[in-house]
Protein backbone atom coordinates (compact mmCIF):
# COMPACT_ATOMS: atom_id res chain seq x y z
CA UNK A 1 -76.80 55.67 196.56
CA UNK A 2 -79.01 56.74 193.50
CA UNK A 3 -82.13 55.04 192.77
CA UNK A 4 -82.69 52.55 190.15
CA UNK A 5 -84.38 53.60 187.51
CA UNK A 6 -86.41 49.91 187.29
CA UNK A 7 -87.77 50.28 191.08
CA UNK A 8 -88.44 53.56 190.94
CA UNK A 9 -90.72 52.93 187.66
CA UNK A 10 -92.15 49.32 189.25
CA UNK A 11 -93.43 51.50 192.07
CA UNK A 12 -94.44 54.46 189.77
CA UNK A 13 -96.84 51.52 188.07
CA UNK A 14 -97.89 50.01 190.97
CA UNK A 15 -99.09 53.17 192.18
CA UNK A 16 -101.21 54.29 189.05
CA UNK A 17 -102.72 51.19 189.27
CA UNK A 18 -104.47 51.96 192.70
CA UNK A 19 -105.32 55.48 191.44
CA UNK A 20 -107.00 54.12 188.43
CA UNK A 21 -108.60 51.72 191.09
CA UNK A 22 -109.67 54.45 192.90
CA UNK A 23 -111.16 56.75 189.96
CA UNK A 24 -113.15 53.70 189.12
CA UNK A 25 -114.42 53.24 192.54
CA UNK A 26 -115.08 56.84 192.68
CA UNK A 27 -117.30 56.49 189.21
CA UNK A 28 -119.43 53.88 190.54
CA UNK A 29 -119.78 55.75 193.86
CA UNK A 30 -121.04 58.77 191.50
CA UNK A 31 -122.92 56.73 189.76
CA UNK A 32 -125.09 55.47 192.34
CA UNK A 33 -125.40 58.91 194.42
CA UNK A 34 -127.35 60.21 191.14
CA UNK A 35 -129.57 57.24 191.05
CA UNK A 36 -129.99 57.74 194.48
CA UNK A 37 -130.90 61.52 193.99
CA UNK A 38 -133.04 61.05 191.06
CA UNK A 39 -134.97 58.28 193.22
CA UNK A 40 -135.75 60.47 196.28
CA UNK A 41 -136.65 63.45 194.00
CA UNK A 42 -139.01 60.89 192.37
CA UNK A 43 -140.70 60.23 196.10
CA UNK A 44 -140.61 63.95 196.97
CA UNK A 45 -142.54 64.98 193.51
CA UNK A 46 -144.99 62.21 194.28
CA UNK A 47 -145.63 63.55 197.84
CA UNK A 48 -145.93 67.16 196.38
CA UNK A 49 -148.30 65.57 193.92
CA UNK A 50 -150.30 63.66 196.76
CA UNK A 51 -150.24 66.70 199.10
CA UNK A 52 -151.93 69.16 196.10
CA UNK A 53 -154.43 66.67 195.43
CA UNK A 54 -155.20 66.68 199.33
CA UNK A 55 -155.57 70.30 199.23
CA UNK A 56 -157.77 70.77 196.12
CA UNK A 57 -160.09 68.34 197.67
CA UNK A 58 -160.23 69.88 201.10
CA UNK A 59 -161.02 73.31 198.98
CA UNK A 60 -163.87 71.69 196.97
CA UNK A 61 -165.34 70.07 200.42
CA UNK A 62 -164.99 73.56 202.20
CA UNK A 63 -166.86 75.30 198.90
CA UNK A 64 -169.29 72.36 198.72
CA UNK A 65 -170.18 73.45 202.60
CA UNK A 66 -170.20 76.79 202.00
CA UNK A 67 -172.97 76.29 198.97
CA UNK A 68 -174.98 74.01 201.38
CA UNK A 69 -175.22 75.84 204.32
């Protein structure tokens, strides 16, 4: 028994809708993993930028004792 055309094309359909489904899942997914890397990188420069400061100060207290003593 051949297949009709008619079913064959209603499931064809019914299928590319779920892919397109699925790309646009997939987008948003995308979407939110860069927001969610440009957020972190955000944290980790502000760390790097806290941990300098911490460091240029404990130089300048250790040259400041140094000059004292």
């Amino acid at each position: 028994m051949a297949i009709d055309p008619a079913q064959k094309m209603a499931a064809l359909e019914a299928e590319l809708v779920i892919v397109a489904k699925n790309h646009t899942e997939a987008k948003q997914v995308i979407q939110n993993c860069e927001a969610k890397a440009r957020w972190l990188q955000g944290g980790i420069d502000a760390c790097k930028d806290i941990l300098k400061a911490e460091e240029v100060v404990a130089i300048e207290e250790e040259q400041t004792v140094k000059k004292t003593s």
